[in-house]
C-alpha atoms as a PDB file:
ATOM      1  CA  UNK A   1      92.850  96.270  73.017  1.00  0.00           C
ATOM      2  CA  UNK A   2      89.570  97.090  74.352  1.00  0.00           C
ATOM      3  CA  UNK A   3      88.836 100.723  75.268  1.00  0.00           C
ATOM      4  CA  UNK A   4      88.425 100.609  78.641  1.00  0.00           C
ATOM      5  CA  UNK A   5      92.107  98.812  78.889  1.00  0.00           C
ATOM      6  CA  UNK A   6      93.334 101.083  76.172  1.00  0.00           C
ATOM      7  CA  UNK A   7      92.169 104.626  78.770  1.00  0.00           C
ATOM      8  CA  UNK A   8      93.497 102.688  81.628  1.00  0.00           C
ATOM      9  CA  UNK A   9      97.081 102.293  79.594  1.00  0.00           C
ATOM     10  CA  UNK A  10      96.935 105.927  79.044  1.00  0.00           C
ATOM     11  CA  UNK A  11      96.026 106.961  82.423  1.00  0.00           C
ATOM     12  CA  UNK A  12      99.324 105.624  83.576  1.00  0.00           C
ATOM     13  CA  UNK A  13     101.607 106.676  81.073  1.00  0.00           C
ATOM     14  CA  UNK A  14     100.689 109.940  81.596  1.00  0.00           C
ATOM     15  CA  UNK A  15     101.355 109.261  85.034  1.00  0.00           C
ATOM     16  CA  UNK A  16     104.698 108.172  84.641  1.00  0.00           C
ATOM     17  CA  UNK A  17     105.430 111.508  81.912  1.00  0.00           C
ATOM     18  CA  UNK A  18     104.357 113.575  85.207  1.00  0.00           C
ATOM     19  CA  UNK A  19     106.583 111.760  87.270  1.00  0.00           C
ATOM     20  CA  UNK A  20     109.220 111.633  84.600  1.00  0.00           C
ATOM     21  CA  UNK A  21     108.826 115.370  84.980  1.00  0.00           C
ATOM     22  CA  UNK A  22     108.939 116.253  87.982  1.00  0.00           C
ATOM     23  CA  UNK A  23     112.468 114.277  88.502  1.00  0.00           C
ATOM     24  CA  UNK A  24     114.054 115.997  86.014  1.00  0.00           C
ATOM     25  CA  UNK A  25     112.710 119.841  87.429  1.00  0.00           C
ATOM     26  CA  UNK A  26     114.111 118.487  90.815  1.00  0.00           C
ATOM     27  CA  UNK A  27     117.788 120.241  91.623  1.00  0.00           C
ATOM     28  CA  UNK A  28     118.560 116.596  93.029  1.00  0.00           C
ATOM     29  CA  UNK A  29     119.645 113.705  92.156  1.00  0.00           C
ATOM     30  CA  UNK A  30     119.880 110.364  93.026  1.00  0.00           C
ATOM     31  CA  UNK A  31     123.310 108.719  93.363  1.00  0.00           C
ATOM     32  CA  UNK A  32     122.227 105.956  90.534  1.00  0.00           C
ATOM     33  CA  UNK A  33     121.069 109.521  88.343  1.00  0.00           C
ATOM     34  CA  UNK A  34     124.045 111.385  89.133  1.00  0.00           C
ATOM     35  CA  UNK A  35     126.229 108.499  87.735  1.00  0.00           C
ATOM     36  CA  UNK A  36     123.982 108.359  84.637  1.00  0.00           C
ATOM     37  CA  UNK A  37     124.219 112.474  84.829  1.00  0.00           C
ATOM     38  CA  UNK A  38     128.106 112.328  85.390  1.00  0.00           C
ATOM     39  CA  UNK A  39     128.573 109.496  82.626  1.00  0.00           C
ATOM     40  CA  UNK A  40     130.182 107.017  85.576  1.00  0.00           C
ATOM     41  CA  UNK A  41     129.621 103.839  88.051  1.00  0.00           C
ATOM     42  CA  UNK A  42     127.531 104.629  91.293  1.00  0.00           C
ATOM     43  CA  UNK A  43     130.730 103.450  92.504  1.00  0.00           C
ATOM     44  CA  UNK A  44     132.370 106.456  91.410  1.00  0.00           C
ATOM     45  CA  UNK A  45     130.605 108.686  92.678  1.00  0.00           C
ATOM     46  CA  UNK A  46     130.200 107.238  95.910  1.00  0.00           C
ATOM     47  CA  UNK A  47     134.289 107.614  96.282  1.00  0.00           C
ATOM     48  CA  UNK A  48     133.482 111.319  94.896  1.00  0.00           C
ATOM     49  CA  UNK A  49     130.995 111.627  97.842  1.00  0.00           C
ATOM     50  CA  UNK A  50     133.192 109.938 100.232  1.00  0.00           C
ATOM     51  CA  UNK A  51     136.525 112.494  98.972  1.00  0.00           C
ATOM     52  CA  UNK A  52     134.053 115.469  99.824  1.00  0.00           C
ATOM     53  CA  UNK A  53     134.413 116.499  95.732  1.00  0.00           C
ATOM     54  CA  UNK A  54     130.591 116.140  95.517  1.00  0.00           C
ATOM     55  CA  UNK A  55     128.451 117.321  98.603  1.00  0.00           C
ATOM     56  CA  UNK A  56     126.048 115.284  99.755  1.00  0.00           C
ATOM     57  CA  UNK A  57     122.810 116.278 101.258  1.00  0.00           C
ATOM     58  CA  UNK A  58     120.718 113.376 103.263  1.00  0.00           C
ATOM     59  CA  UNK A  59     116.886 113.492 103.444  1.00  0.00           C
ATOM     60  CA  UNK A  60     116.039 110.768 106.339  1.00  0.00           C
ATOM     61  CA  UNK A  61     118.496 107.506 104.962  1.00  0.00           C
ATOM     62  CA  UNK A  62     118.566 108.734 101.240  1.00  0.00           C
ATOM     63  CA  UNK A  63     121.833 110.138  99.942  1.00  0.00           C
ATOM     64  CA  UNK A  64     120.726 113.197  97.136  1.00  0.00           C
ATOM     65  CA  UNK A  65     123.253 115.402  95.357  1.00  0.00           C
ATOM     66  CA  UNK A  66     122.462 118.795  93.729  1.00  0.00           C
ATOM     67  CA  UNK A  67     122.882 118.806  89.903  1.00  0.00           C
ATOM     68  CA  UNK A  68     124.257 122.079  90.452  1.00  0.00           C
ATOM     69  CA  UNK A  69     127.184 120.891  92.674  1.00  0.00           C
ATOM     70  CA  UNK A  70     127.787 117.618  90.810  1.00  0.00           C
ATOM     71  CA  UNK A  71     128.214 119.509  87.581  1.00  0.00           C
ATOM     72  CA  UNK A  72     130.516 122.278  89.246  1.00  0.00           C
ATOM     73  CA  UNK A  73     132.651 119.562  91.342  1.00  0.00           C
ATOM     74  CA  UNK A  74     133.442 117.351  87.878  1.00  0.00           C
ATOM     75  CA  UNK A  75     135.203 121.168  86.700  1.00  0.00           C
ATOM     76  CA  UNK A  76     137.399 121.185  89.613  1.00  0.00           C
ATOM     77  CA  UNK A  77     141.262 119.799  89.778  1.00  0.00           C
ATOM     78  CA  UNK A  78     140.518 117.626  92.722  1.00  0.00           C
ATOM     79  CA  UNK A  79     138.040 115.931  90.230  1.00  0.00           C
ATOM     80  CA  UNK A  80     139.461 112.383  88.430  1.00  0.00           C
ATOM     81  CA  UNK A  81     140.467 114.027  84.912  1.00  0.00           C
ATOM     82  CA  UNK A  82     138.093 110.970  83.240  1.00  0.00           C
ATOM     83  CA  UNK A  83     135.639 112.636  84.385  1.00  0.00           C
ATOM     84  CA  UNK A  84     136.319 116.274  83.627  1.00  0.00           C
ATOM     85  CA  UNK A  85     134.683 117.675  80.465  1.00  0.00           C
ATOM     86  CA  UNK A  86     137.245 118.220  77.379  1.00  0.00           C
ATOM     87  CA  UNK A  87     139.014 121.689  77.493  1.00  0.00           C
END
């Protein structure tokens, strides 16, 4: 690899490390990254949105959850018990 292509290869990993980064300091989430966070299908947590177990917050069409609440609601009874954490 020459060096030009090699700096332009490293120009946008680093990039992608500072968008990497600022996703994961963000108190939302995604539904995809909340299913990945919560170990489940989107699927599941759309029917967790749709119960009212996870709050949803919209910003225009986009669907975002806190981390905070996601984590909290998966504690609670109402929650499916596959997805509670181990007691």
């Amino acid at each position: 690899m020459n060096p030009s292509a090699l700096e332009a290869r490293i120009e946008l990993l680093e990039s992608e490390l500072r968008e990497a980064r600022a996703r994961l300091s963000s108190p939302f989430l995604t539904r995809k990254e909340a299913a990945v966070f919560l170990h489940c299908s989107v699927a599941m947590v759309d029917d967790l949105l749709g119960r009212g177990i996870i709050p949803k917050h919209r910003l225009a069409s986009m669907v975002l959850i806190r981390r905070d609440e996601a984590e909290a609601a998966v504690t609670t009874e109402s929650c499916p018990a596959n997805l509670r954490p181990a007691a």
